[in-house]
Protein backbone atom coordinates (compact mmCIF):
# COMPACT_ATOMS: atom_id res chain seq x y z
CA UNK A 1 -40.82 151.53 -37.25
CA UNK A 2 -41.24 152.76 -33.68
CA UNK A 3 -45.35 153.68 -33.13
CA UNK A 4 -46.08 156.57 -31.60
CA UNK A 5 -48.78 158.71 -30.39
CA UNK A 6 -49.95 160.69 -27.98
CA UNK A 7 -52.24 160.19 -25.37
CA UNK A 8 -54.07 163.20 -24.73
CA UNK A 9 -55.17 163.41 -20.49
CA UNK A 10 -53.88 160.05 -19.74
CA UNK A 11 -52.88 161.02 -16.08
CA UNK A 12 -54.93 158.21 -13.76
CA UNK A 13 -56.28 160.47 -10.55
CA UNK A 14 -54.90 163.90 -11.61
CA UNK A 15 -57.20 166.45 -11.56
CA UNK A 16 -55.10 169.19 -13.41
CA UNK A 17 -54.59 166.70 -16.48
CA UNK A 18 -54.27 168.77 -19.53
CA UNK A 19 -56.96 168.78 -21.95
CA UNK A 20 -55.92 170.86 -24.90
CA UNK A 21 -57.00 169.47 -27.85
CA UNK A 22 -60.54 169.39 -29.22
CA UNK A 23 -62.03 166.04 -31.07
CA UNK A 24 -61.63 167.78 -33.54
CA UNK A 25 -58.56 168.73 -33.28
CA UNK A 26 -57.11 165.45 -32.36
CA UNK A 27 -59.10 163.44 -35.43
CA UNK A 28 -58.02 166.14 -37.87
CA UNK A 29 -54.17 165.85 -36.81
CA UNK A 30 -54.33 162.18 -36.53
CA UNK A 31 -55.66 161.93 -40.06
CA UNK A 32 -52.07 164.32 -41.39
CA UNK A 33 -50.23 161.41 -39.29
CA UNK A 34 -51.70 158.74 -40.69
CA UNK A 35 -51.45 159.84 -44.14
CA UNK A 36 -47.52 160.13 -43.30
CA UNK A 37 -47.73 156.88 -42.14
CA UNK A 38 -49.34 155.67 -45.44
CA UNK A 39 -47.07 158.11 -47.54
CA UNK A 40 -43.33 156.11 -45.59
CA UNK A 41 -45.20 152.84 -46.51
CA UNK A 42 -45.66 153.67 -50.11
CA UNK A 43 -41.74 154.90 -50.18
CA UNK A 44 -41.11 151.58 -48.62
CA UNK A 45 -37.42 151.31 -46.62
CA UNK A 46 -34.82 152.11 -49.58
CA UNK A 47 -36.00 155.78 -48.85
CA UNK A 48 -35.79 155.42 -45.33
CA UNK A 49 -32.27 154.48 -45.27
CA UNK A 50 -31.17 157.11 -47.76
CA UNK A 51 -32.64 160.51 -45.92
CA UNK A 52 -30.97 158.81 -42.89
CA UNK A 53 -27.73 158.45 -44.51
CA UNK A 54 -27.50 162.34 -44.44
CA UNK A 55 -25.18 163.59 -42.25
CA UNK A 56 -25.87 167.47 -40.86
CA UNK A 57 -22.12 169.43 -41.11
CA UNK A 58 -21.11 172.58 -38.89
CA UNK A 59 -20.90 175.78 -41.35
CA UNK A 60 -17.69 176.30 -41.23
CA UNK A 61 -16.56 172.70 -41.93
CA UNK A 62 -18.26 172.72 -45.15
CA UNK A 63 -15.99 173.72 -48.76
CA UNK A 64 -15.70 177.41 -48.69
CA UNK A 65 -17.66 177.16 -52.74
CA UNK A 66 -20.12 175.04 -50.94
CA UNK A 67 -21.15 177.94 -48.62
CA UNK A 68 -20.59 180.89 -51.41
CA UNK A 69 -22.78 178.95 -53.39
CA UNK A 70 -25.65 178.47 -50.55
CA UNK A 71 -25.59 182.12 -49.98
CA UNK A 72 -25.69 183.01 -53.18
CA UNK A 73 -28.88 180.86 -53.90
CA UNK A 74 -30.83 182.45 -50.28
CA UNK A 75 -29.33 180.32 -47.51
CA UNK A 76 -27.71 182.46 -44.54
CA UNK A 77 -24.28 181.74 -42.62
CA UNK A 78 -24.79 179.40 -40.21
CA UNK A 79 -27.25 177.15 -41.77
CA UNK A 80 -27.07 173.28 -41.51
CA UNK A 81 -26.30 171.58 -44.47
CA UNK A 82 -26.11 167.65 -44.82
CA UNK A 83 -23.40 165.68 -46.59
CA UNK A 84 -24.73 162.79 -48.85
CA UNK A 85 -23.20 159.53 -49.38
CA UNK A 86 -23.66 159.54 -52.81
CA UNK A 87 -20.49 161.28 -55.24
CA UNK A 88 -21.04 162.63 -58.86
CA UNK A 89 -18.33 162.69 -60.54
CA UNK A 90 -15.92 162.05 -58.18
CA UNK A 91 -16.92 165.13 -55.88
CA UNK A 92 -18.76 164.69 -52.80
CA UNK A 93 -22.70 165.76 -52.69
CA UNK A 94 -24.05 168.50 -50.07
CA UNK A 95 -27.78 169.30 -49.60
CA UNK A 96 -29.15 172.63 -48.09
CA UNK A 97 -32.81 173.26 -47.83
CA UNK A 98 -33.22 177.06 -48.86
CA UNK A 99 -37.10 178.57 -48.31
CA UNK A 100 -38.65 180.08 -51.17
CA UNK A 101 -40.33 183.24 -51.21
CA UNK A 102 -43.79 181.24 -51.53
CA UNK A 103 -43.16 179.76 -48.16
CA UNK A 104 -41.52 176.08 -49.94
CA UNK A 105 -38.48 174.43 -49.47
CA UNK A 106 -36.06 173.90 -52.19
CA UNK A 107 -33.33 171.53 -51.47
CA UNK A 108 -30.25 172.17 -53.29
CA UNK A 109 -28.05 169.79 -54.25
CA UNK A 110 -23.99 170.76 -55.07
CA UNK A 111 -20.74 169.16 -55.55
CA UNK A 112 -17.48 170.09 -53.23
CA UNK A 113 -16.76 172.66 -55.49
CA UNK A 114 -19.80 174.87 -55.46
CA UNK A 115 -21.41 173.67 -58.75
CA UNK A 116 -25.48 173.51 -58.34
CA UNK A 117 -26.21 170.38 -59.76
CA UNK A 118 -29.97 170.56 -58.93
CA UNK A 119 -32.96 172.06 -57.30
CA UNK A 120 -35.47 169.77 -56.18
CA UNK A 121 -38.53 170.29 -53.82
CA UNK A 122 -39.38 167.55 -51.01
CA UNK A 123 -42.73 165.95 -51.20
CA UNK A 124 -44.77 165.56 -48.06
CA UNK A 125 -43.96 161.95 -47.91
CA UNK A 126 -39.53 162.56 -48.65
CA UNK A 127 -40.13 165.19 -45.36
CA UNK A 128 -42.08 162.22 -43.19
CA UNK A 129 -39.38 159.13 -44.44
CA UNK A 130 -36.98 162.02 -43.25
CA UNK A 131 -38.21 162.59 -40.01
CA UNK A 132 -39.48 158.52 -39.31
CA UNK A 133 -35.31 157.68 -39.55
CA UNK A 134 -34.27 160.74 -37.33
CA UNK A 135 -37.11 159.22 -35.05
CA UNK A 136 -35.59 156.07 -34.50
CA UNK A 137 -32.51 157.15 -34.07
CA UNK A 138 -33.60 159.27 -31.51
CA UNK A 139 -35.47 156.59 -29.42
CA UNK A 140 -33.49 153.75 -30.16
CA UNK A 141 -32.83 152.28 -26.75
CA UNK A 142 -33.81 154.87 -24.78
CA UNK A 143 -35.91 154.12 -21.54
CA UNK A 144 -38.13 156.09 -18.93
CA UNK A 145 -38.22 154.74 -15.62
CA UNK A 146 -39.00 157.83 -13.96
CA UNK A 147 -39.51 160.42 -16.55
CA UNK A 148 -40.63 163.24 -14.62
CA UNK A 149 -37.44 163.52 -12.10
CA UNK A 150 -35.66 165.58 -13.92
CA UNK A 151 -32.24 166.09 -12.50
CA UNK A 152 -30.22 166.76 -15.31
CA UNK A 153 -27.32 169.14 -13.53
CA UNK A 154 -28.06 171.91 -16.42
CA UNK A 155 -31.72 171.18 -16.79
CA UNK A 156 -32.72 170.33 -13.46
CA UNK A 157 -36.83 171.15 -13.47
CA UNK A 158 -37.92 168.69 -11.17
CA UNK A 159 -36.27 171.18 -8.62
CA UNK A 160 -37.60 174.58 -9.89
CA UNK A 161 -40.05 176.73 -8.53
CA UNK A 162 -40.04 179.91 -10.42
CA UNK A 163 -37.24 181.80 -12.70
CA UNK A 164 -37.96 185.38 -13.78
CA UNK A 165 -35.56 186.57 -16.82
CA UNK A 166 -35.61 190.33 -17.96
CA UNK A 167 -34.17 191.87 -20.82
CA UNK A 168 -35.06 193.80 -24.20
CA UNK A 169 -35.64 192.06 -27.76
CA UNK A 170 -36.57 194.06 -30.55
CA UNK A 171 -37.23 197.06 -28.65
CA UNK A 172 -39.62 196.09 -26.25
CA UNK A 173 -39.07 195.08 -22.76
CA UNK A 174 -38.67 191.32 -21.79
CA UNK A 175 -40.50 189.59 -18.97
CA UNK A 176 -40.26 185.67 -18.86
CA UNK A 177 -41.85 183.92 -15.59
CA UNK A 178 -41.02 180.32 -15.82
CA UNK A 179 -42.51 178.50 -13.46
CA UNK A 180 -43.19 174.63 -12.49
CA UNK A 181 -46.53 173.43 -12.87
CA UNK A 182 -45.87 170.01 -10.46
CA UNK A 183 -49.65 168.87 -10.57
CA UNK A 184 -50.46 169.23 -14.42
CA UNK A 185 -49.15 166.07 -16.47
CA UNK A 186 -49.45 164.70 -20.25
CA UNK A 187 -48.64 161.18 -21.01
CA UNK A 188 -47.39 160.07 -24.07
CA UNK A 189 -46.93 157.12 -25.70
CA UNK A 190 -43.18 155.38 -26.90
CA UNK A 191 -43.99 151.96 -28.38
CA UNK A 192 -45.68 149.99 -25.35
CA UNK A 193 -44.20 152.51 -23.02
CA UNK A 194 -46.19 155.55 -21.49
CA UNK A 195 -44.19 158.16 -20.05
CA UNK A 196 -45.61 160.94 -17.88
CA UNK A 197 -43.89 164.80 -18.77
CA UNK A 198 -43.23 167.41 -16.25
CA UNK A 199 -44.86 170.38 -17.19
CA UNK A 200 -43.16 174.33 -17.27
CA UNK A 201 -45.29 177.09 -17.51
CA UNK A 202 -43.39 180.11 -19.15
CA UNK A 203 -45.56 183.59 -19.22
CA UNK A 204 -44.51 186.21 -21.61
CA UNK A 205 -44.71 189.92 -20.91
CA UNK A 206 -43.72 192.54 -23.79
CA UNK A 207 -43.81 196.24 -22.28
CA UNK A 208 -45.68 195.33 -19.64
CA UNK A 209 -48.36 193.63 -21.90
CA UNK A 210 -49.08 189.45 -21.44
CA UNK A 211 -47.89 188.74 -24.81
CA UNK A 212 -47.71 184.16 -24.80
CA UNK A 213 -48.66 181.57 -22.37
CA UNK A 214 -47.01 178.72 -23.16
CA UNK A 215 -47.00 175.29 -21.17
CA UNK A 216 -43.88 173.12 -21.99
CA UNK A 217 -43.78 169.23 -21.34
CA UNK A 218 -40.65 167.29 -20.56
CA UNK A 219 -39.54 164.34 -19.43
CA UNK A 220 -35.67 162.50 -18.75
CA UNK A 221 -34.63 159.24 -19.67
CA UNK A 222 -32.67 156.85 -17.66
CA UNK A 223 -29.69 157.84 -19.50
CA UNK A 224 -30.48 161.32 -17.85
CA UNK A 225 -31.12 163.14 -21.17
CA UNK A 226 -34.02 165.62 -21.20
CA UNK A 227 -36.88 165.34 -23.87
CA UNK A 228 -38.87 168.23 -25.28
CA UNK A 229 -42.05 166.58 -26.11
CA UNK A 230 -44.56 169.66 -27.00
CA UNK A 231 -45.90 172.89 -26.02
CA UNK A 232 -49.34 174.36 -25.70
CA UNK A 233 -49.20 178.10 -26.81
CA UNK A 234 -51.40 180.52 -26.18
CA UNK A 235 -50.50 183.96 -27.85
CA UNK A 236 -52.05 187.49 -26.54
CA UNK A 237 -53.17 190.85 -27.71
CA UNK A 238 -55.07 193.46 -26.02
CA UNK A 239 -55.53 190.72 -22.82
CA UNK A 240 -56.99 188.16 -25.16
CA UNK A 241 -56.16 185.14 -26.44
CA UNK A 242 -55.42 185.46 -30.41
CA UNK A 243 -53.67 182.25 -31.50
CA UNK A 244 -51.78 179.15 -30.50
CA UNK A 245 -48.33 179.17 -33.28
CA UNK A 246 -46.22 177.04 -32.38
CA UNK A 247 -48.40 174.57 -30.85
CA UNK A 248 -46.84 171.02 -31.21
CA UNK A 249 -46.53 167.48 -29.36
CA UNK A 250 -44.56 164.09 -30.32
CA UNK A 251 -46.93 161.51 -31.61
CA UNK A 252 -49.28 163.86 -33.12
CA UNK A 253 -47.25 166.38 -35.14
CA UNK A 254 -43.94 164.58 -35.23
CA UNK A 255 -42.86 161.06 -34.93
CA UNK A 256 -39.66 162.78 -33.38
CA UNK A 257 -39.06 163.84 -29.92
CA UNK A 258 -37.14 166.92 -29.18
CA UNK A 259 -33.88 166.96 -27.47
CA UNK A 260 -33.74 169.63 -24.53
CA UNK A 261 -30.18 169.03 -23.46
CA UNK A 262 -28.01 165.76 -23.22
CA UNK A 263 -26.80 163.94 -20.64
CA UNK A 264 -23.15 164.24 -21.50
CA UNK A 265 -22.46 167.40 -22.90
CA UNK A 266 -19.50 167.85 -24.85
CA UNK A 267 -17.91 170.48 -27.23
CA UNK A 268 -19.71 170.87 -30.28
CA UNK A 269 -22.38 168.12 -29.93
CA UNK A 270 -25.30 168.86 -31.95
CA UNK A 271 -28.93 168.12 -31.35
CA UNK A 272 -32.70 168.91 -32.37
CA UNK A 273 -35.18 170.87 -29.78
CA UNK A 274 -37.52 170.38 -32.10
CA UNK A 275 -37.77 168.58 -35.29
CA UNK A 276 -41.75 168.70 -36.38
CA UNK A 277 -41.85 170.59 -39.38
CA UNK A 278 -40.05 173.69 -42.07
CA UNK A 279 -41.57 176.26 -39.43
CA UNK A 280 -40.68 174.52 -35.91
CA UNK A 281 -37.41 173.44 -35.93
CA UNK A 282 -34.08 173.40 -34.39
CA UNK A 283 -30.58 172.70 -33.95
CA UNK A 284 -28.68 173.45 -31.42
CA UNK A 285 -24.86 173.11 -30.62
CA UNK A 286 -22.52 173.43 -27.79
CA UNK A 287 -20.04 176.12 -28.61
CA UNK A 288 -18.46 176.80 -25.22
CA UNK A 289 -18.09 175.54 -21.90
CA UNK A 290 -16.43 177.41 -19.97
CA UNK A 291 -18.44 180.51 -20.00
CA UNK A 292 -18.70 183.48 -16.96
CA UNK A 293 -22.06 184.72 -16.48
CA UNK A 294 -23.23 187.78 -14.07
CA UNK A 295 -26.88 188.61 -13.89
CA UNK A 296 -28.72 189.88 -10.67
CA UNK A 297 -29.95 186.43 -9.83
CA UNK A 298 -25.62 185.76 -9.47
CA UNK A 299 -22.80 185.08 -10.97
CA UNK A 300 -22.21 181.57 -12.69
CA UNK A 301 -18.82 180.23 -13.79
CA UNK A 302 -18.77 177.41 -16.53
CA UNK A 303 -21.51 178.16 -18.71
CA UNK A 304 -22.73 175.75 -21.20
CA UNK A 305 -23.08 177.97 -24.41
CA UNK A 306 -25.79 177.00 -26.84
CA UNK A 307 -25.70 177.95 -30.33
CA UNK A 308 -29.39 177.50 -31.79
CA UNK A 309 -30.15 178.00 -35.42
CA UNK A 310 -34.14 178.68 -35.66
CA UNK A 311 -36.13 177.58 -38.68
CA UNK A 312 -36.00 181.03 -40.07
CA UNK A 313 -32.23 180.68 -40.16
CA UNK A 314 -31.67 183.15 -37.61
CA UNK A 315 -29.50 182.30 -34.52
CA UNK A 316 -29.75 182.56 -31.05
CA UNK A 317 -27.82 181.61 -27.96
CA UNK A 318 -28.73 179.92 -24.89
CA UNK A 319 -26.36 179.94 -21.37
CA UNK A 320 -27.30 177.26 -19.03
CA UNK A 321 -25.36 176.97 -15.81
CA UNK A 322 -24.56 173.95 -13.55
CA UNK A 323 -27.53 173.60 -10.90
CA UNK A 324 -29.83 175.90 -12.52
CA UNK A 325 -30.44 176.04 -15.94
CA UNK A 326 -31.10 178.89 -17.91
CA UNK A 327 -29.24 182.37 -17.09
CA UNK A 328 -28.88 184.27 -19.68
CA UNK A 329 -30.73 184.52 -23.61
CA UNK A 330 -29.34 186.02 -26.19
CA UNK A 331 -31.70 186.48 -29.45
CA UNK A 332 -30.63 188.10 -32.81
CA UNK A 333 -31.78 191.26 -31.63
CA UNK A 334 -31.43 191.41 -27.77
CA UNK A 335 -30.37 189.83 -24.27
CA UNK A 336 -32.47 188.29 -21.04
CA UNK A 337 -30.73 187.87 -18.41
CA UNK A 338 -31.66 185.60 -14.73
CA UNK A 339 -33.55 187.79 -12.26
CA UNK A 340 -34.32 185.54 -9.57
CA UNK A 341 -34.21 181.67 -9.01
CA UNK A 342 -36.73 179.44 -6.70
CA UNK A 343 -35.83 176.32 -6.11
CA UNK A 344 -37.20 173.50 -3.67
CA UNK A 345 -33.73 173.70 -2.33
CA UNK A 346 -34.36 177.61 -1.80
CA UNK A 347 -34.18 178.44 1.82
């Protein structure tokens, strides 16, 4: 296995290191990692290879019975669903975890031709073997010479000053200020490796109202793929801070790093944003590339259209454009659209 953790404030000489976690905090979330730790070691590597053996499908490549019988048991169209490499009978085996009304996962297990064959629930420890194989697959040979220049052509940070994105969801009016934060850093820690993130600062305004804060911390690897290694969220009401869901980084709450965008996009490649528990995750999946987008920031030919399925099972879409990144958002139940763009380039 890979070790990972993070190192909280690790930035030598930086006086805008982030310090977000408590002592507390930190020994309290490094006790649930070490426990998974303990739980993959008691498992030992047969289960390892078998949750990695999984393959995710697209929706609409799985057996038409497969999906009637998802939906009929409280999955939703569009959901993942892996393929195992075991048969029964002949058939071949699909897996979709469903969430219960009590907040659990059920997995469901059915043949090719729609027959449930079981329900079973993960354990803590079947969710961290799980996650420890998609984790290595993820890092495996990956390297960060210079981790914060990110220059990924539809991700390209390192040269952003400030976008502003407007637009409605549910109702209310949509202000998103996303804005580079050059100066603040958090290092984290790949094996012997320690790579320093870029940090994105992304204000949320709902009617007016400051509604999240949340810092976001990146980093590119040599290969020029860009890593989403945690966020810091802090959520508003009534000008005051009331929580921080959604609140995640690599090496303490996953062993996983999230996958921003690749380096070689491509027609229906697949990856995960975030992969650190039932309630944050994420797949996304390239559905178009070739799409036109006019907002009042411009209009960008060429789009790379995102398809993301949230943990909830609800979808959203994502249009990043060459040079630029993110103009338009599309949630289940409205649009934001690119106001304005600052780059360094900017004149």
């Amino acid at each position: 296995m890979l070790a990972a953790e993070a190192v909280v404030g690790a930035a030598r000489g930086d006086s805008h290191v982030i310090h977000t976690q408590t002592n507390t905090e930190i020994e309290m979330r490094a006790n649930r990692w070490k426990l998974g730790v303990v739980a993959m070691s008691v498992l030992g590597v047969c289960v390892a290879v078998t949750c990695f053996a999984g393959t995710p499908q697209k929706w609409n490549d799985l057996p038409k019975a497969v999906q009637q019988t998802v939906l009929a048991n409280g999955g939703t169209v569009g959901m993942t669903v892996d393929k195992e490499p075991k048969k029964i009978d002949g058939k071949a085996v699909y897996e979709a975890g469903i969430k219960a009304k009590d907040g659990t996962i059920h997995d469901l297990v059915i043949t090719e031709d729609g027959k449930l064959i079981e329900t079973k629930m993960d354990d803590a420890a079947d969710q961290a073997a799980e996650r420890a194989a998609r984790g290595e697959k993820v890092l495996k040979g990956i390297k960060f010479t210079r981790p914060r220049e990110i220059t990924n052509p539809y991700f390209p940070l390192a040269n952003l000053k400030q976008d502003i994105l407007e637009g409605v969801e549910d109702g209310k009016k949509i202000r998103v200020e996303r804005t580079l934060k050059p100066n603040k850093r958090r290092t984290y820690t790949f094996g012997e490796e320690e790579v320093e993130s870029l940090v994105v600062e992304d204000r949320v305004y709902e009617d007016g109202q400051l509604a999240e804060v949340a810092l976001d911390f990146f980093a590119q690897d040599d290969d020029g793929t860009v890593y989403y290694l945690g966020e810091d969220v802090d959520e508003y009401k009534d000008g005051k801070i009331v929580g921080h869901d959604g609140t995640w980084h690599y090496g303490l709450d996953t062993r996983v790093p999230g996958v921003i965008f690749p380096a070689h996009p491509k027609l229906g490649q697949t990856w995960r944003p975030e992969d650190v528990s039932y309630e944050i995750s994420e797949i996304d999946e390239i559905v178009s590339m070739s799409e036109k987008v006019t907002t009042p920031a411009g209009t960008f030919e060429n789009c790379v259209k995102v398809k993301e399925l949230l943990a909830d099972g609800t979808i959203e879409f994502k249009y990043y454009a060459k040079g630029v990144g993110v103009v338009r958002e599309v949630p289940a139940d409205g649009e934001s659209v690119l106001k304005s763009h600052t780059s360094n380039s900017t004149k």
